[in-house]
C-alpha atoms as a PDB file:
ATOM      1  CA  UNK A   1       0.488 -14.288  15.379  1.00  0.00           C
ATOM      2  CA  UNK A   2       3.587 -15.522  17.366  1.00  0.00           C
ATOM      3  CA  UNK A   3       5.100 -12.234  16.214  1.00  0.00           C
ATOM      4  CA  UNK A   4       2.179 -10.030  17.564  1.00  0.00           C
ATOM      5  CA  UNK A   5       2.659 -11.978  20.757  1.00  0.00           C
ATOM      6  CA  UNK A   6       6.050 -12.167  21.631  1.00  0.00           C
ATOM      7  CA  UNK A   7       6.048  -8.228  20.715  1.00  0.00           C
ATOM      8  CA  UNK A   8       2.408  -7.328  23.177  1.00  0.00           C
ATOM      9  CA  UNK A   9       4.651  -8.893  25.614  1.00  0.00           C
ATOM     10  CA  UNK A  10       7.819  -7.385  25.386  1.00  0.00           C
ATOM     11  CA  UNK A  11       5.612  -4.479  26.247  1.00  0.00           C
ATOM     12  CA  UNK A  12       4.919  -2.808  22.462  1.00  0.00           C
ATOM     13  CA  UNK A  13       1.459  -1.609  21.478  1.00  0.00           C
ATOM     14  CA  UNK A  14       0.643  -4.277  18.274  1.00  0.00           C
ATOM     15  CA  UNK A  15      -2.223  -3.175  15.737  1.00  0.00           C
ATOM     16  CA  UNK A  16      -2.515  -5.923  13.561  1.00  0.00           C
ATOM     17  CA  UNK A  17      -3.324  -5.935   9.730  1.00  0.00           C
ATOM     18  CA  UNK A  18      -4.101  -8.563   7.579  1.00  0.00           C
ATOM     19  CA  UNK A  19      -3.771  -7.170   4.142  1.00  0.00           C
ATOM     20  CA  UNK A  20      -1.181  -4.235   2.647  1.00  0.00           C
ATOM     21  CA  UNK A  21      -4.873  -2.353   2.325  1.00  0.00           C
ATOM     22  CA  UNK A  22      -5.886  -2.590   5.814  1.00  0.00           C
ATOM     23  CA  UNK A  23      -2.018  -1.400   6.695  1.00  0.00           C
ATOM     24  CA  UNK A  24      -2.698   1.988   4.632  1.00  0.00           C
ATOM     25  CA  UNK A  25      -5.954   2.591   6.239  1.00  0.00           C
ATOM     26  CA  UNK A  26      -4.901   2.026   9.944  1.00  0.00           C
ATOM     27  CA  UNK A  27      -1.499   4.374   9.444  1.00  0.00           C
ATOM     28  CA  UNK A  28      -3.314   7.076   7.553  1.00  0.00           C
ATOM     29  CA  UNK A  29      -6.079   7.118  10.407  1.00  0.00           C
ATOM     30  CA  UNK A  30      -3.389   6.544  13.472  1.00  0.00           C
ATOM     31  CA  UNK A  31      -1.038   9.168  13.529  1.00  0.00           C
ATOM     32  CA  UNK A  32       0.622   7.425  17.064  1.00  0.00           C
ATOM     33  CA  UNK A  33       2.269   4.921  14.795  1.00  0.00           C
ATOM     34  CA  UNK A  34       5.820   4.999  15.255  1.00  0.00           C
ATOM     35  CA  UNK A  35       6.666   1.846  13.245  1.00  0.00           C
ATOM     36  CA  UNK A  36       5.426  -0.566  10.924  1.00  0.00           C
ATOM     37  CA  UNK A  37       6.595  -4.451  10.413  1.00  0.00           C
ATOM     38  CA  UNK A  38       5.522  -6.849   7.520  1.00  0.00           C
ATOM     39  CA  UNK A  39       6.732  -8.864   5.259  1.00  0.00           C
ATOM     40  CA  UNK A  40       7.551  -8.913   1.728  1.00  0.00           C
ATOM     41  CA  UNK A  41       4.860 -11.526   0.833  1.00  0.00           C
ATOM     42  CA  UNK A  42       1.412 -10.196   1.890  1.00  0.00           C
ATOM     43  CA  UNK A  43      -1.949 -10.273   0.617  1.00  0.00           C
ATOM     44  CA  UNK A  44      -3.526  -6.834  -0.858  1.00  0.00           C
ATOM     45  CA  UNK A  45      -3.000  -4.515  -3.434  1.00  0.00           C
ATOM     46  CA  UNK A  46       0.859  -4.074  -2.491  1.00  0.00           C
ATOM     47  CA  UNK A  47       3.166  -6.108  -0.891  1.00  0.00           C
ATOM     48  CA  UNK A  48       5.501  -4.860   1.941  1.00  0.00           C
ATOM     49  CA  UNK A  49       7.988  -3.494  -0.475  1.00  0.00           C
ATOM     50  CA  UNK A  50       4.707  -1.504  -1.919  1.00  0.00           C
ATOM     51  CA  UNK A  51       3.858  -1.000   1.339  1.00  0.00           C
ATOM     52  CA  UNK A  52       6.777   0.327   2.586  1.00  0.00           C
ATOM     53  CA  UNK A  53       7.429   2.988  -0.400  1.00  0.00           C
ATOM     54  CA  UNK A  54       3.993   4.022   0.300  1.00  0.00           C
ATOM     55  CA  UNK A  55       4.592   4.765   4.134  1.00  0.00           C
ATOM     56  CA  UNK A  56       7.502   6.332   3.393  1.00  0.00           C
ATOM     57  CA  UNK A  57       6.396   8.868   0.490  1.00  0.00           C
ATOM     58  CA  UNK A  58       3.565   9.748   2.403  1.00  0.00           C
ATOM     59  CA  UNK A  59       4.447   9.548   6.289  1.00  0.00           C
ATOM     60  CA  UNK A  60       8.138   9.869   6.476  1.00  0.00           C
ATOM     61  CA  UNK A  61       8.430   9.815  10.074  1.00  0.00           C
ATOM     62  CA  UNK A  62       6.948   6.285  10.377  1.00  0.00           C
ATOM     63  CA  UNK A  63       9.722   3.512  10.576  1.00  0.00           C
ATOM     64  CA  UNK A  64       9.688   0.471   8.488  1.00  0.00           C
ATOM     65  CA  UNK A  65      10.917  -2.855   8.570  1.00  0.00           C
ATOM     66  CA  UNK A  66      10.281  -5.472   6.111  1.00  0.00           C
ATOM     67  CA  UNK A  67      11.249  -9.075   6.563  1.00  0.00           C
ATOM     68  CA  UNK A  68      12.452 -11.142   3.895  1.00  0.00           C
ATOM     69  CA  UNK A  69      13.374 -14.699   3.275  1.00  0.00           C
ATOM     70  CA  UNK A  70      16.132 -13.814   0.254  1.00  0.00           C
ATOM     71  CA  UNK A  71      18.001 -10.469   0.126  1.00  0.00           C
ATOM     72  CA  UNK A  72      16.833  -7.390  -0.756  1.00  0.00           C
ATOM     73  CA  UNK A  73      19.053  -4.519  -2.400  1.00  0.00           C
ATOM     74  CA  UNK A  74      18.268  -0.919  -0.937  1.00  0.00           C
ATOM     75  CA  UNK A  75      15.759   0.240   1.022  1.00  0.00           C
ATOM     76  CA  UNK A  76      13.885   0.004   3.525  1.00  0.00           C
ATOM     77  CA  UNK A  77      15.531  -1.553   6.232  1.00  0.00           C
ATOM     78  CA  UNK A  78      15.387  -5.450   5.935  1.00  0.00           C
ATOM     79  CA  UNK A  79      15.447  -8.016   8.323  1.00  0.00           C
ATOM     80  CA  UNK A  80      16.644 -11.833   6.797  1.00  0.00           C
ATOM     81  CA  UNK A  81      14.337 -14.898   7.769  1.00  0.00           C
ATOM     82  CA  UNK A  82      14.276 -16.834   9.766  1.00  0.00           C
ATOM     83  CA  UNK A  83      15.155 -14.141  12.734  1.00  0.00           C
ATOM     84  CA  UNK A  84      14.528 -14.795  16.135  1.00  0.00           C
ATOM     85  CA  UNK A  85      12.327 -12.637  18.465  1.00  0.00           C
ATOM     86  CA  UNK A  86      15.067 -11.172  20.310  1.00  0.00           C
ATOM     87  CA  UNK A  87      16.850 -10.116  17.267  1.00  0.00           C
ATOM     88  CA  UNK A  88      13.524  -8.976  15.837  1.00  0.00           C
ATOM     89  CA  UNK A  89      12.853  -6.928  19.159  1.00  0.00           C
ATOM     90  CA  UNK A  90      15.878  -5.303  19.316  1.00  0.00           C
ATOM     91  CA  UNK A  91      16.020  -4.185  15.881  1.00  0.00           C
ATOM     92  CA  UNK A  92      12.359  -2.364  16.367  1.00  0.00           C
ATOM     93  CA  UNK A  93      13.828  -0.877  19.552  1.00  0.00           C
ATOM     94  CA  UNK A  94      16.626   0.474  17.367  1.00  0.00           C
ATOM     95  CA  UNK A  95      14.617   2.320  15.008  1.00  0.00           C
ATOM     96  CA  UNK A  96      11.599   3.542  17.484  1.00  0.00           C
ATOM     97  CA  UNK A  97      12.360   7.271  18.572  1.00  0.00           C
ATOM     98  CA  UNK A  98      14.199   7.449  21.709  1.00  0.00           C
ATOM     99  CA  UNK A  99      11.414   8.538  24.547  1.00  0.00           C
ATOM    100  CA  UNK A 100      14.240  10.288  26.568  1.00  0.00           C
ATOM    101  CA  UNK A 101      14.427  13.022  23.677  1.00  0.00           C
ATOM    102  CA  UNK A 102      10.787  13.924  23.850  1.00  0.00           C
END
């Protein structure tokens, strides 16, 4: 929740979801979703690992970045716990589209 937060008010439109489940059916019905962040531990059918294989097979266009609390070989891009919300919020900036180039 602190994440969701810090993130609404560094001006970035947060859906939240509270289950790898409810994360499939909110980008398969959103197609303005530019990015998604979760973790590796979640609750649902996948975890973000899952999660993120799934976004990226299906909607290739839609970032991901999954946070972990040991490392992670490969794909998709990582980010180590604990990270702090600036690090966090410049790493999503990094990897959202660049609105100039619309």
């Amino acid at each position: 929740m602190a994440v969701s937060a810090h993130l609404r008010d560094a001006g970035f439109l947060v859906i939240e979801a509270v289950s790898a489940d409810e994360a499939v059916e909110l980008v398969s019905a959103n197609r303005a979703i530019q990015l998604v962040f979760t973790d590796v531990m979640m609750p649902g059918t996948m975890d973000g690992n899952g999660l993120a294989a799934w976004i990226g097979e299906r909607y290739p266009e839609v970032g991901v970045l999954v946070a972990s609390g040991v490392d992670q070989p490969g794909p998709p891009p990582f980010i180590a716990k604990p990270y702090s919300f600036i690090e966090l919020q410049r790493r999503i900036e990094r990897m959202l589209p660049d609105p100039a180039n619309d």
